[in-house]
Protein backbone atom coordinates (compact mmCIF):
# COMPACT_ATOMS: atom_id res chain seq x y z
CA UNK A 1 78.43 1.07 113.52
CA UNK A 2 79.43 -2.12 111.36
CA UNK A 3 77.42 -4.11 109.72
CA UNK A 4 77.83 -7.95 108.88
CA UNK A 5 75.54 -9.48 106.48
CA UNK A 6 76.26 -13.21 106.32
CA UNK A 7 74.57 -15.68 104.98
CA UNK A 8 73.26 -19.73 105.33
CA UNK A 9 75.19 -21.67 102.27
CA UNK A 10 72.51 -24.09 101.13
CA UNK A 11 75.69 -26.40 100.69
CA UNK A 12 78.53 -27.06 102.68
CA UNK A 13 82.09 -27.73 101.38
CA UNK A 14 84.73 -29.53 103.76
CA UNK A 15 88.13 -28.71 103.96
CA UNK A 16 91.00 -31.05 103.17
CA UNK A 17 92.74 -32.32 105.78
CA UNK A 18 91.03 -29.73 108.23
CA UNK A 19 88.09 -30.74 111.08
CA UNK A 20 85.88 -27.93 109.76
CA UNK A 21 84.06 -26.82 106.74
CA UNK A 22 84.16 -23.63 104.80
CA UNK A 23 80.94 -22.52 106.34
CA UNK A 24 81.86 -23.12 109.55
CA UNK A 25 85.63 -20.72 108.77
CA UNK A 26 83.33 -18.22 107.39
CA UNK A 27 81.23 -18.19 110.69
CA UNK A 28 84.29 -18.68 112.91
CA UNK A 29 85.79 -15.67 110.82
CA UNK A 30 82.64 -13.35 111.17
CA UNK A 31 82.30 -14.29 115.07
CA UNK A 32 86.47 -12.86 115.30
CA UNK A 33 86.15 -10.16 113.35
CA UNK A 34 82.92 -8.95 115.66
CA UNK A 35 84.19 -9.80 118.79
CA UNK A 36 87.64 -7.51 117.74
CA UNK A 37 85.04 -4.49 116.87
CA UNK A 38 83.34 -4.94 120.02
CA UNK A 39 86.36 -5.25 122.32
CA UNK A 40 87.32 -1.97 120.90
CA UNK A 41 84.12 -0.22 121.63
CA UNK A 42 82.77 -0.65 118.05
CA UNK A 43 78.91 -1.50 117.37
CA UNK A 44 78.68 -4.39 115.38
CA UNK A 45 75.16 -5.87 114.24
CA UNK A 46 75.00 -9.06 112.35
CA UNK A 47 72.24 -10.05 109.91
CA UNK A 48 72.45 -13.96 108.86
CA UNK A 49 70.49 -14.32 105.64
CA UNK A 50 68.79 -17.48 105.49
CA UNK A 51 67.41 -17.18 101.55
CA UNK A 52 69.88 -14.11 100.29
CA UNK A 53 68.18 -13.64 97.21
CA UNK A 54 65.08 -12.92 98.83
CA UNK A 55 66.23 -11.57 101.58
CA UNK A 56 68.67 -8.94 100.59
CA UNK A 57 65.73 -7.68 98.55
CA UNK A 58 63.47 -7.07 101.84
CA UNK A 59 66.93 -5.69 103.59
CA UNK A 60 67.12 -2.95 101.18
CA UNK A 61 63.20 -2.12 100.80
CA UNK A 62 63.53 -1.62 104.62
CA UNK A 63 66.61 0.76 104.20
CA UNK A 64 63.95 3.26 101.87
């Protein structure tokens, strides 16, 4: 089992000279890297934090 913990940037940086932003590689990257695991019979289960500080706290209480 694999887990991905991503996470909502609050601000979004573009990329010189590219049609995409660095949130949108890191999502693009994270979608890949997923899709590769599952292809190859791998679970994969992806948690997208929306407020990481807070939420990352409440992923780990859960875990106890």
């Amino acid at each position: 089992m694999f887990l991905q913990i991503l996470a909502t940037a609050h601000e979004d940086l573009s990329i010189p000279d590219r049609p995409f932003t660095f949130g949108e590689l890191i999502q693009a990257q994270a979608s890949g890297d997923a899709s590769v695991l599952a292809e190859h019979g791998r679970p994969v289960l992806t948690l997208t934090l929306t407020d990481p500080a807070a939420n990352i706290a409440a992923l780990f209480g859960a875990l106890k």
